[in-house]
C-alpha atoms as a PDB file:
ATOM      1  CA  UNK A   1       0.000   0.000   0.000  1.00  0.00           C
ATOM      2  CA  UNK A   2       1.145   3.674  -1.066  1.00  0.00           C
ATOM      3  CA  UNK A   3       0.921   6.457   1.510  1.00  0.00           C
ATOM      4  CA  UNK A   4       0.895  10.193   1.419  1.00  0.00           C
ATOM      5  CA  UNK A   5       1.652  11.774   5.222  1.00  0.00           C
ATOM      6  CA  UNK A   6       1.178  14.615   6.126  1.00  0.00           C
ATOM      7  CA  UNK A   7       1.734  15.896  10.010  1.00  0.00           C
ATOM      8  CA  UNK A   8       1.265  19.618  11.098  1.00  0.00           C
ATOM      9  CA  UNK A   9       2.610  20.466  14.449  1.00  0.00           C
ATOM     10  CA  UNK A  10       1.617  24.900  15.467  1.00  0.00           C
ATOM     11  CA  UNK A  11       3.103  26.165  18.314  1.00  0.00           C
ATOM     12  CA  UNK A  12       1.244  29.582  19.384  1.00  0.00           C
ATOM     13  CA  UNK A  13       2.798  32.067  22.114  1.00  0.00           C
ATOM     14  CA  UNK A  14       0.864  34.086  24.135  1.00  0.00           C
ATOM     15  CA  UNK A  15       4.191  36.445  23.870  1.00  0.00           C
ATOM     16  CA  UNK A  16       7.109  36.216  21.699  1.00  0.00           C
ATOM     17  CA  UNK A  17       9.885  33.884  21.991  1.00  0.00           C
ATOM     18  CA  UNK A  18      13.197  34.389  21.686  1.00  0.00           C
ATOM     19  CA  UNK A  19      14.931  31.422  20.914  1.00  0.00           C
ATOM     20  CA  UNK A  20      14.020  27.853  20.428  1.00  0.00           C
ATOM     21  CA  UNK A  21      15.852  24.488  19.926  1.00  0.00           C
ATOM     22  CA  UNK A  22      14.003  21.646  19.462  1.00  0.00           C
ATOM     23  CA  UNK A  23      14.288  17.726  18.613  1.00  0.00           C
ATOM     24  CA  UNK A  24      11.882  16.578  15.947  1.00  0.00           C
ATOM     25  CA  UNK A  25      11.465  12.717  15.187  1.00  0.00           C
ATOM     26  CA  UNK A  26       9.313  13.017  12.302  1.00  0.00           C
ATOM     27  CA  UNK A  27      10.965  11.285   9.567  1.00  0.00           C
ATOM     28  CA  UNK A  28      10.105   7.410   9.327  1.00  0.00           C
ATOM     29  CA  UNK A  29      12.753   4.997  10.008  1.00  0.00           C
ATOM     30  CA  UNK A  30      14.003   2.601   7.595  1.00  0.00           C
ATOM     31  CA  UNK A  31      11.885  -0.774   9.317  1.00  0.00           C
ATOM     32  CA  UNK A  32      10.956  -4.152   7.656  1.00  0.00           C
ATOM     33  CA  UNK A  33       8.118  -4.341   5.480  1.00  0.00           C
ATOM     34  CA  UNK A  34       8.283  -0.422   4.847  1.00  0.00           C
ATOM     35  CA  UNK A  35       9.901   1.668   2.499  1.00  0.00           C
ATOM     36  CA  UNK A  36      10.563   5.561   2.196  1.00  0.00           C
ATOM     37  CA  UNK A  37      10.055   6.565  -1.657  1.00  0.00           C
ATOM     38  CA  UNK A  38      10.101  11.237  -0.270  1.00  0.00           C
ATOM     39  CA  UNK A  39      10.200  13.071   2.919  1.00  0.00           C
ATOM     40  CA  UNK A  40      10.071  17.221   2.731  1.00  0.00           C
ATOM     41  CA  UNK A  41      10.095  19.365   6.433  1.00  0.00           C
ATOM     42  CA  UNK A  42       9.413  22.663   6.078  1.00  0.00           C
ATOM     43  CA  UNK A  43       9.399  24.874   9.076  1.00  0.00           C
ATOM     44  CA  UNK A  44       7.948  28.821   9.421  1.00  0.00           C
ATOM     45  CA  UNK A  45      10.049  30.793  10.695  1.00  0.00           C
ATOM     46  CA  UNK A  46      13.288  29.106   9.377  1.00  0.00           C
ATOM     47  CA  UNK A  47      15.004  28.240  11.632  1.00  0.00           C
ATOM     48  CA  UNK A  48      18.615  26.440  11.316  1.00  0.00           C
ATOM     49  CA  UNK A  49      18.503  22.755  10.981  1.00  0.00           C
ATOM     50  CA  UNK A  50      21.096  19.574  11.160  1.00  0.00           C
ATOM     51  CA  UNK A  51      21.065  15.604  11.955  1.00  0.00           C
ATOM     52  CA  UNK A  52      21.568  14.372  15.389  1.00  0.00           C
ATOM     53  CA  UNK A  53      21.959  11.480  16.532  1.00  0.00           C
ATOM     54  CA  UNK A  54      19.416   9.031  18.439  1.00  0.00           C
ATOM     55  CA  UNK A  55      20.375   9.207  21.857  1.00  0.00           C
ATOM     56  CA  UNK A  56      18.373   6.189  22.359  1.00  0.00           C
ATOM     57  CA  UNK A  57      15.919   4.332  20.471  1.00  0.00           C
ATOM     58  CA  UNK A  58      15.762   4.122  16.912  1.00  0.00           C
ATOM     59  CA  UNK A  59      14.854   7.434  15.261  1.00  0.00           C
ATOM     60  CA  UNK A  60      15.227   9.787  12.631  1.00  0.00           C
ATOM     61  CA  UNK A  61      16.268  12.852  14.503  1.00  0.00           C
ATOM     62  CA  UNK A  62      16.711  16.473  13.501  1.00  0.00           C
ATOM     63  CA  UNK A  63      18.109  19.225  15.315  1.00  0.00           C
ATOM     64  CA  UNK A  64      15.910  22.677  15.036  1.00  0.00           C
ATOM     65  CA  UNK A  65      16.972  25.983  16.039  1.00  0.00           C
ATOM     66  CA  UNK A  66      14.959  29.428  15.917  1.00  0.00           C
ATOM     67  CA  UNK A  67      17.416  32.246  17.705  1.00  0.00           C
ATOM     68  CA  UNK A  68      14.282  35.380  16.194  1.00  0.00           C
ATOM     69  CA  UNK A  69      11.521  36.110  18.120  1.00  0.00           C
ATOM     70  CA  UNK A  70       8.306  34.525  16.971  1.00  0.00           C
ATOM     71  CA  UNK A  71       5.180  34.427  18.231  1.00  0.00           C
ATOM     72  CA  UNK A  72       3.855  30.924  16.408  1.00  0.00           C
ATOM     73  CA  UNK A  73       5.767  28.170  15.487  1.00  0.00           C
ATOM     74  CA  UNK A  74       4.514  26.063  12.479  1.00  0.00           C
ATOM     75  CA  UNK A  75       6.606  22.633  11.909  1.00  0.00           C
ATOM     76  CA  UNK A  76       5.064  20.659   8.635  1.00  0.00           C
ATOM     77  CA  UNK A  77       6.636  16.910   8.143  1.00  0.00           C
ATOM     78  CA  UNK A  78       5.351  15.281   4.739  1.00  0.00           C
ATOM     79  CA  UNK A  79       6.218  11.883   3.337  1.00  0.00           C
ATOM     80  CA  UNK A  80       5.522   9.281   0.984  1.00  0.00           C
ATOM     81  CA  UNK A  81       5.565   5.686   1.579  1.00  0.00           C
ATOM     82  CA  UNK A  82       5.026   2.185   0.538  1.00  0.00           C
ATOM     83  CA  UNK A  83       4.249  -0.533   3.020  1.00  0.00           C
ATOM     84  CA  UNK A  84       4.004  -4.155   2.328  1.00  0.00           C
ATOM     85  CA  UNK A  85       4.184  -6.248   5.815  1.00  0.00           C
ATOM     86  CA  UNK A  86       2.133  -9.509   6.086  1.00  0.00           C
ATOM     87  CA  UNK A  87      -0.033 -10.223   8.754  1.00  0.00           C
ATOM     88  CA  UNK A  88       1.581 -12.600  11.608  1.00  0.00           C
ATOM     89  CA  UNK A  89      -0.055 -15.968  11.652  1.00  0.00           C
ATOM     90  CA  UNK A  90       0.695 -18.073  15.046  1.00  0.00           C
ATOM     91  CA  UNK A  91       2.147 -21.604  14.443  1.00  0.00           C
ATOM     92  CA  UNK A  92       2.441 -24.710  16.927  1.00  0.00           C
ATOM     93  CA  UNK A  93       6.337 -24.006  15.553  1.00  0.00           C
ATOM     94  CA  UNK A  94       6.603 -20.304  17.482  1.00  0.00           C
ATOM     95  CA  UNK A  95       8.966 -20.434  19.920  1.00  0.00           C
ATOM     96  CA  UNK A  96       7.954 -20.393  23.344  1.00  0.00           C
ATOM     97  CA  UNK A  97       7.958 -16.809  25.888  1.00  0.00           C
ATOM     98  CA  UNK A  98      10.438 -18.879  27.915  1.00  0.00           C
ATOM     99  CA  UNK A  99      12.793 -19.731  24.633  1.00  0.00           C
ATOM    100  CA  UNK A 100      12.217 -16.193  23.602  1.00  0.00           C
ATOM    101  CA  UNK A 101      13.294 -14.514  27.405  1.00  0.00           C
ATOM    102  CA  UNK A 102      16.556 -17.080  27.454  1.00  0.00           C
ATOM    103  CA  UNK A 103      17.320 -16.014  23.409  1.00  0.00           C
ATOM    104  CA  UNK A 104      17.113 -12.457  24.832  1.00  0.00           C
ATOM    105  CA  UNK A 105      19.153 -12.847  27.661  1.00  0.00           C
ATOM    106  CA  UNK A 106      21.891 -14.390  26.081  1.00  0.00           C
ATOM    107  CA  UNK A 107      21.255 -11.963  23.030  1.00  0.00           C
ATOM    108  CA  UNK A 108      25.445 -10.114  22.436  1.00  0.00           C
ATOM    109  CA  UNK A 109      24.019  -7.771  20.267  1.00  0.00           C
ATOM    110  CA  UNK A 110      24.148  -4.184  21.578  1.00  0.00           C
ATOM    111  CA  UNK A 111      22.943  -2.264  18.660  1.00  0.00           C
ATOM    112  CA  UNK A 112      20.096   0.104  18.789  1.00  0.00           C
ATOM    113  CA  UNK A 113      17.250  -3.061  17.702  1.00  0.00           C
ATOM    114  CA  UNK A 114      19.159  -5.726  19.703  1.00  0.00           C
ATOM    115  CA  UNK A 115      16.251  -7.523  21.961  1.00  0.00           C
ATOM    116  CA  UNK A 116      18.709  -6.400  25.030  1.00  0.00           C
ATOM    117  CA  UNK A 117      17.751  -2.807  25.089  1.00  0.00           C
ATOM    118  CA  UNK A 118      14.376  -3.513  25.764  1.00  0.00           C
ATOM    119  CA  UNK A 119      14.473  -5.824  28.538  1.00  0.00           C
ATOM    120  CA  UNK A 120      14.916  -3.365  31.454  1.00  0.00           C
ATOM    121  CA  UNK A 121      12.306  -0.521  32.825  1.00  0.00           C
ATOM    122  CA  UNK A 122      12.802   2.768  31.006  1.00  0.00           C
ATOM    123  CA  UNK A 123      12.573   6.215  32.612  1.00  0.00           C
ATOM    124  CA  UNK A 124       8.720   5.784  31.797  1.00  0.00           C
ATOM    125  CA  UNK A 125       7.645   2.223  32.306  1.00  0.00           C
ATOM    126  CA  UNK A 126       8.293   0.815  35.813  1.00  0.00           C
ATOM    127  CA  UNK A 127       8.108  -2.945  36.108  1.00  0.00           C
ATOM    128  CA  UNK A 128       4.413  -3.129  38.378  1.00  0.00           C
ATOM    129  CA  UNK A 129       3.865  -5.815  39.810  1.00  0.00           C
ATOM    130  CA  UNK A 130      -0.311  -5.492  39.933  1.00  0.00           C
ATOM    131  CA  UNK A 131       0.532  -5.056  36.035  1.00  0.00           C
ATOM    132  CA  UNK A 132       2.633  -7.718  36.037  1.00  0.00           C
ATOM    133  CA  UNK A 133       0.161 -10.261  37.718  1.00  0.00           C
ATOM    134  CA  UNK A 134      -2.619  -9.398  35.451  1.00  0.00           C
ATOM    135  CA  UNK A 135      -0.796 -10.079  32.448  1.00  0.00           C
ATOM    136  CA  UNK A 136       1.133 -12.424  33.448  1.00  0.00           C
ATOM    137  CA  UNK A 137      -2.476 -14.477  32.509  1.00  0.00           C
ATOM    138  CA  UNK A 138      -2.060 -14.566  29.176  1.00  0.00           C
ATOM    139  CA  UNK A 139       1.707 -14.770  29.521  1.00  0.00           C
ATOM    140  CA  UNK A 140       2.343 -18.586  30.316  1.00  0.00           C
ATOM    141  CA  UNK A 141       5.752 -19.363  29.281  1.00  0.00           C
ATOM    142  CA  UNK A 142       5.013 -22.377  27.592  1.00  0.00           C
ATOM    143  CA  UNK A 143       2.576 -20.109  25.008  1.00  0.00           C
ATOM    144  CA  UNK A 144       3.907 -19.614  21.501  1.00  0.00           C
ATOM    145  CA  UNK A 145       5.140 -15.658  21.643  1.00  0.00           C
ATOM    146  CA  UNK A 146       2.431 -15.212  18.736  1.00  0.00           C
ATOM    147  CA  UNK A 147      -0.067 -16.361  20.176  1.00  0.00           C
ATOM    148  CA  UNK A 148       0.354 -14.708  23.916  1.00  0.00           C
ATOM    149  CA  UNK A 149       1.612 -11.553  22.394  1.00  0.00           C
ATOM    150  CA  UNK A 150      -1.816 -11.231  20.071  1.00  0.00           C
ATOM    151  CA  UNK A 151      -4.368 -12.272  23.223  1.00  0.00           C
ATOM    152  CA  UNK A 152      -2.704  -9.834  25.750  1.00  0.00           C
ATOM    153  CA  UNK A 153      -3.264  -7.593  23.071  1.00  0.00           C
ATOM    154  CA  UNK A 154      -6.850  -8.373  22.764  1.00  0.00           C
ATOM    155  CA  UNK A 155      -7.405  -9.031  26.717  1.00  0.00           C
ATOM    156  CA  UNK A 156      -6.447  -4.679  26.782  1.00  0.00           C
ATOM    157  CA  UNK A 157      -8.146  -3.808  24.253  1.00  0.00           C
ATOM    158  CA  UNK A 158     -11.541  -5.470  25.292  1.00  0.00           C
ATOM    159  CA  UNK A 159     -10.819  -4.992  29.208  1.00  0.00           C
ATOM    160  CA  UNK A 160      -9.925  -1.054  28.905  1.00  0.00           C
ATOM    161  CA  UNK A 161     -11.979   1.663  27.856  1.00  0.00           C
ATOM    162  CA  UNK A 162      -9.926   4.486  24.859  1.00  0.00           C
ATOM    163  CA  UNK A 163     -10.568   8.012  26.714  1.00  0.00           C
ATOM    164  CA  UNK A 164      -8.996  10.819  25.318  1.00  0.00           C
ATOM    165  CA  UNK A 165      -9.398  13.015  28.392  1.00  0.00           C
ATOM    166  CA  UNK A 166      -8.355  10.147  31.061  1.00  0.00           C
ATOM    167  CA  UNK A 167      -4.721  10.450  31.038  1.00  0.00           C
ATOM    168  CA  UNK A 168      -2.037  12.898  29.839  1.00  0.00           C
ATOM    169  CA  UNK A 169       1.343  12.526  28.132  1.00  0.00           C
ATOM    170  CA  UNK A 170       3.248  11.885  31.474  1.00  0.00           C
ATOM    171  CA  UNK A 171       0.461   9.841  33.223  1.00  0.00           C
ATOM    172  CA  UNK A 172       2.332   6.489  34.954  1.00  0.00           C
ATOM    173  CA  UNK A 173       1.006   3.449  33.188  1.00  0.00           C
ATOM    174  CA  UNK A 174      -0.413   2.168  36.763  1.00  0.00           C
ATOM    175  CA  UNK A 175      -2.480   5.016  36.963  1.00  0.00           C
ATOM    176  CA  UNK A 176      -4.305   4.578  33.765  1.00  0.00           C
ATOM    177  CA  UNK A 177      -4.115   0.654  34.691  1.00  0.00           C
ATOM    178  CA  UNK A 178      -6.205   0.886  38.128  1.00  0.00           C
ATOM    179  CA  UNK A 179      -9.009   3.723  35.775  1.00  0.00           C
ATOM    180  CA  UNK A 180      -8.838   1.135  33.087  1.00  0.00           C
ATOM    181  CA  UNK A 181      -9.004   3.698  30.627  1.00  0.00           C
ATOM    182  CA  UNK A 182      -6.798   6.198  28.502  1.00  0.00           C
ATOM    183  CA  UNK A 183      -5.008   6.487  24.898  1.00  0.00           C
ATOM    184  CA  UNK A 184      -2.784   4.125  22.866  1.00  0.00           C
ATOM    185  CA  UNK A 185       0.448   5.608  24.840  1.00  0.00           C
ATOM    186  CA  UNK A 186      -1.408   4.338  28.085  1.00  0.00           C
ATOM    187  CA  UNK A 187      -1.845   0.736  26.944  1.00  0.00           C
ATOM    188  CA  UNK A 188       1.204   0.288  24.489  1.00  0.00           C
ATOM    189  CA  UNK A 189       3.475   1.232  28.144  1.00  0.00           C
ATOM    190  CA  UNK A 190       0.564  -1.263  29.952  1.00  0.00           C
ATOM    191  CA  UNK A 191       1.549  -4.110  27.572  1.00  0.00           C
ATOM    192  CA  UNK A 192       5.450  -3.238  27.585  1.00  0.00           C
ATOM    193  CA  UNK A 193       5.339  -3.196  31.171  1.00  0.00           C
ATOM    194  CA  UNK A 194       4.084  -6.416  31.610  1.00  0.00           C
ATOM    195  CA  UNK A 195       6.048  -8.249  28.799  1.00  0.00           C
ATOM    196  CA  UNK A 196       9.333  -7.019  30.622  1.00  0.00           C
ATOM    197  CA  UNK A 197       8.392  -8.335  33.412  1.00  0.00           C
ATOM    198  CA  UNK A 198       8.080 -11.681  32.316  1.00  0.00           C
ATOM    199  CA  UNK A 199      11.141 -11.296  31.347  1.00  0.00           C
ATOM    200  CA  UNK A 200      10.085 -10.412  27.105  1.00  0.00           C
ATOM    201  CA  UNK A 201      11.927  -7.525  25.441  1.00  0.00           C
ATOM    202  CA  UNK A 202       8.902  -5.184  24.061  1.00  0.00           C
ATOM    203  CA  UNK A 203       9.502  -1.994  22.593  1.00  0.00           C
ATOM    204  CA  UNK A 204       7.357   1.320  22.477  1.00  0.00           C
ATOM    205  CA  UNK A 205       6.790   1.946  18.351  1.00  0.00           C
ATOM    206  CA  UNK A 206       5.101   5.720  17.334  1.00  0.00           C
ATOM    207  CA  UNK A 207       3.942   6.239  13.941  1.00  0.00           C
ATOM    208  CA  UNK A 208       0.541   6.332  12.138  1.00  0.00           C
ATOM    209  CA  UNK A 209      -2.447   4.333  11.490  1.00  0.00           C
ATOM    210  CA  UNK A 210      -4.394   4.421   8.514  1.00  0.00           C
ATOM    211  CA  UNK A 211      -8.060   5.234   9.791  1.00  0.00           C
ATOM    212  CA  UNK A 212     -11.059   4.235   7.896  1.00  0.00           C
ATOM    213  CA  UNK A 213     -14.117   6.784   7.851  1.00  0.00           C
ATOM    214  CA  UNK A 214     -17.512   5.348   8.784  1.00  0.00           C
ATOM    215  CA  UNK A 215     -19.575   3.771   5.839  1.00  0.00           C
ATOM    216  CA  UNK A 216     -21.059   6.544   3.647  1.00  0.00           C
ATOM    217  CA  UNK A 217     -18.872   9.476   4.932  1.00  0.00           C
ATOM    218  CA  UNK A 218     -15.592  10.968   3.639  1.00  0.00           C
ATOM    219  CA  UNK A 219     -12.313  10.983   4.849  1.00  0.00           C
ATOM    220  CA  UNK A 220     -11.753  13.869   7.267  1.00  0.00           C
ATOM    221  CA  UNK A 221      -8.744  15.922   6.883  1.00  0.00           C
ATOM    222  CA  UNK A 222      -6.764  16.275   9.151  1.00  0.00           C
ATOM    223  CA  UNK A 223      -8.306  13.899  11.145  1.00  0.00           C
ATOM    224  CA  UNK A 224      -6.130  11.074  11.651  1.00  0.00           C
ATOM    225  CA  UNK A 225      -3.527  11.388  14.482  1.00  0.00           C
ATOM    226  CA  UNK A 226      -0.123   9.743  15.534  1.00  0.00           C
ATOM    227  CA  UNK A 227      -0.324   6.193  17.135  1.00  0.00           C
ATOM    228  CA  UNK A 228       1.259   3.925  19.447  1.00  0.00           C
ATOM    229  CA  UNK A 229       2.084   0.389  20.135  1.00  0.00           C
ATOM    230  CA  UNK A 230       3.758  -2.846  20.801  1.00  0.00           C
ATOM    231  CA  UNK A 231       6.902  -4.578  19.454  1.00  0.00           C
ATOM    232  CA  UNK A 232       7.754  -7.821  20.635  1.00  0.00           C
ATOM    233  CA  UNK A 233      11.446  -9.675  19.824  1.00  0.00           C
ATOM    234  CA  UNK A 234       9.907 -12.871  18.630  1.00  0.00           C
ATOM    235  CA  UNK A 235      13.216 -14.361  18.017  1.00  0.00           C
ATOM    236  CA  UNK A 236      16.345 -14.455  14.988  1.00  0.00           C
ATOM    237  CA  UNK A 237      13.824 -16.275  12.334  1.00  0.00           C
ATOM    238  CA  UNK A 238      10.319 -13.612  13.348  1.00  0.00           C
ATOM    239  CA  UNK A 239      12.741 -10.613  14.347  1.00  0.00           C
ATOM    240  CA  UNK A 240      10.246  -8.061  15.790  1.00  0.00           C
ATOM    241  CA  UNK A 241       6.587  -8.638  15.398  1.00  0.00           C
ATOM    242  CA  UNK A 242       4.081  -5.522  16.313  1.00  0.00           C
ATOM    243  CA  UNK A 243       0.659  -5.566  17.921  1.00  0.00           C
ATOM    244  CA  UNK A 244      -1.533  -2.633  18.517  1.00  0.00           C
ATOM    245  CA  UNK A 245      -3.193  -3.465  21.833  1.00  0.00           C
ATOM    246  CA  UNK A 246      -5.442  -0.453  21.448  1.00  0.00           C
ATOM    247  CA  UNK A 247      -7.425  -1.807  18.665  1.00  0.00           C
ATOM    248  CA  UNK A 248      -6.364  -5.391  19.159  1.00  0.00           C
ATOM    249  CA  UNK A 249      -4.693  -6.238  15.683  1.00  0.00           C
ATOM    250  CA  UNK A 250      -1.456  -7.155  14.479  1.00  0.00           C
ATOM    251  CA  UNK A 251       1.109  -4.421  13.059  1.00  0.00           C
ATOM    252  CA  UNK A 252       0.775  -4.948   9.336  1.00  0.00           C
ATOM    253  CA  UNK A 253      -0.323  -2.907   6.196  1.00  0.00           C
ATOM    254  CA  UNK A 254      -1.969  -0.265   7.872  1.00  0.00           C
ATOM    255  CA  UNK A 255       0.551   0.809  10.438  1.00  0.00           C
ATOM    256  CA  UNK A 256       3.740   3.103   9.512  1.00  0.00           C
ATOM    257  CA  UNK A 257       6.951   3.186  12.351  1.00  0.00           C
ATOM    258  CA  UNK A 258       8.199   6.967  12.863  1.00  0.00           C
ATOM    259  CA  UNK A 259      10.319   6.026  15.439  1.00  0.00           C
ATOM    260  CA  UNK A 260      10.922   3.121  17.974  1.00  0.00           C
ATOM    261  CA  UNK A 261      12.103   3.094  21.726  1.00  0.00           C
ATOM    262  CA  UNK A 262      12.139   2.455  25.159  1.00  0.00           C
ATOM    263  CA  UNK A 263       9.346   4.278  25.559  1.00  0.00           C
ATOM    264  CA  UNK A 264       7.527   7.510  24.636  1.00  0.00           C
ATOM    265  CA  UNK A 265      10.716   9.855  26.237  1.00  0.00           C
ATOM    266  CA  UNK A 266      12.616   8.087  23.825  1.00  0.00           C
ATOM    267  CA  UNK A 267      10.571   8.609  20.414  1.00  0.00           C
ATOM    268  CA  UNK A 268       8.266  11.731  21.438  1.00  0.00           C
ATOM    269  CA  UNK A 269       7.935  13.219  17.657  1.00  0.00           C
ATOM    270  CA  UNK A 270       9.268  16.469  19.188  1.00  0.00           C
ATOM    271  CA  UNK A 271      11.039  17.830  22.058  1.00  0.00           C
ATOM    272  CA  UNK A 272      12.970  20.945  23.169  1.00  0.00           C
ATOM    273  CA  UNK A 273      13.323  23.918  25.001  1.00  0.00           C
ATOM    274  CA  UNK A 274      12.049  27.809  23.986  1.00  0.00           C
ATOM    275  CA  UNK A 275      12.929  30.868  26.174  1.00  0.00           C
ATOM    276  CA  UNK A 276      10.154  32.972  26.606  1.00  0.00           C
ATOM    277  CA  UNK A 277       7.163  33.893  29.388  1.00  0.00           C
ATOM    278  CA  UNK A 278       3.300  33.347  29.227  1.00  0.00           C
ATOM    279  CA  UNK A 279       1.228  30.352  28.014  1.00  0.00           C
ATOM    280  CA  UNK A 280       1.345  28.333  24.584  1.00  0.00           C
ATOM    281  CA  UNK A 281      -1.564  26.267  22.688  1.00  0.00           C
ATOM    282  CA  UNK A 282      -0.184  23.490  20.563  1.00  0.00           C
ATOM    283  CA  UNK A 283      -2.006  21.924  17.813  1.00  0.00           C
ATOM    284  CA  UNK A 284      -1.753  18.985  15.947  1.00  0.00           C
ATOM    285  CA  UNK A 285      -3.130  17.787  12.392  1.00  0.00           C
ATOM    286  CA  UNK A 286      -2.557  14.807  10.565  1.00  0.00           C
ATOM    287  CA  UNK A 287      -3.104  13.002   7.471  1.00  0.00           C
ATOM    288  CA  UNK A 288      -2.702   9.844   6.139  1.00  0.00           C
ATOM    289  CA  UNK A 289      -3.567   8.926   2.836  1.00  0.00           C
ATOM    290  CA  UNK A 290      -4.345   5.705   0.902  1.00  0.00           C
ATOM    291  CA  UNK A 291      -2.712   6.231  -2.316  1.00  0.00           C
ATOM    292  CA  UNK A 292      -3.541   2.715  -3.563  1.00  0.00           C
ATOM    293  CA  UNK A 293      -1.502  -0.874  -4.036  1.00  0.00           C
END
């Protein structure tokens, strides 16, 4: 499937600015089963730009830097891209959670995808243990990792509630746990947190998700939105397999990786600093478009 993307971020200040410097993670990764064919960022004012480095995580990062006064920041990030990734079917041949937590362990690889970076807690997703006992359910280490990884999946996204106004950015993933509500951060850093600590490495993945309108009406625009959720090390022979526990399917055709971490600290699409007093309203608008096979 061919993509168009398109992903406005406005900063408004109640007074001007003087100087900003910002991260922005915005431009897709190279990933299996995904390909980047363009990718334009145009930014108003102009403001100098350069690569940086991924301090963690896997990510496309670019360094921003506004040093006039501005009163609105406008950041747009447009790409095109082709995704062809086949939907994971669970086999009596999977290996096992406990195969895949001993593979992990004894994983030497200490590059930025190697299953060992994702083992630990991250500044963002303790290891719970009322988390850990409830997912621990579905997470019998005998199970195929297909199979447990894809009904965990399913067990949030029937158990929980999606509530836009339960939970911000920073909320603790046992907080929206115990409301068993909140947004695909909440239960992508639910699922991670209990996959770690059974010992699984799961990574935090932020991208997009082609939306379908209802039947009958059109495509919105500027109504889609940036998504989270769940990649599990599966092994050397599955690599890492995704599943979206906030709609309870597997990561496949209509999902697109911007960036992949620890968690959302890691891979937040941007970050920074701006010097400057009084409030600021931030919106967002995004668009993904079906451009056909």
């Amino acid at each position: 499937m061919h993509y168009a993307i398109r992903h406005i971020t406005r900063f408004d200040y109640a007074k001007q600015v003087s100087f900003a410097r910002c991260n922005l993670r915005l431009k897709p990764i190279l990933w299996s089963g995904q390909t980047l064919e363009s990718y334009d960022l145009t930014i108003t004012p102009a403001g100098a730009t350069w690569p940086a480095r991924a301090q963690a995580g896997l990510a496309n990062v670019t360094r921003l830097v506004i040093d006039s006064p501005a009163k609105s920041l406008v950041i747009t990030s447009t790409a095109r891209m082709t995704v062809d990734r086949p939907i994971p079917v669970p086999s009596p041949g999977d290996p096992t959670l406990a195969e895949i937590a001993r593979l992990a362990r004894a994983s030497r690889d200490m590059g930025p995808a190697s299953p060992a970076a994702y083992l630990f807690p991250s500044p963002r997703i303790a290891l719970d243990p009322v988390i850990a006992a409830w997912c621990a359910q579905e997470l019998d280490p005998a199970r195929g990792c297909l199979e447990a990884a894809f009904a965990l999946a399913r067990r949030i996204q029937t158990e929980f509630d999606f509530d836009s106004a339960a939970t911000l950015v920073d909320t603790p993933p046992r907080e929206a746990f115990d409301a068993k509500r909140g947004v695909c951060q909440d239960f992508a850093q639910i699922m991670i947190s209990g996959l770690r600590a059974a010992g699984l490495p799961a990574a935090y993945a932020s991208g997009y998700l082609r939306t379908l309108p209802p039947p009958g009406q059109s495509r919105l625009v500027g109504a889609d939105a940036t998504h989270a959720w769940v990649l599990l090390w599966c092994g050397e022979t599955l690599g890492w397999v995704g599943v979206d526990p906030t709609n309870g399917i597997w990561m496949a055709r209509d999902h697109i990786i911007m960036a992949i971490g620890r968690d959302y600290a890691d891979i937040a699409p941007i970050d920074g600093v701006v010097l400057g007093s009084g409030a600021q309203k931030l919106s967002v608008s995004v668009d993904v478009e079906p451009l056909g096979e």
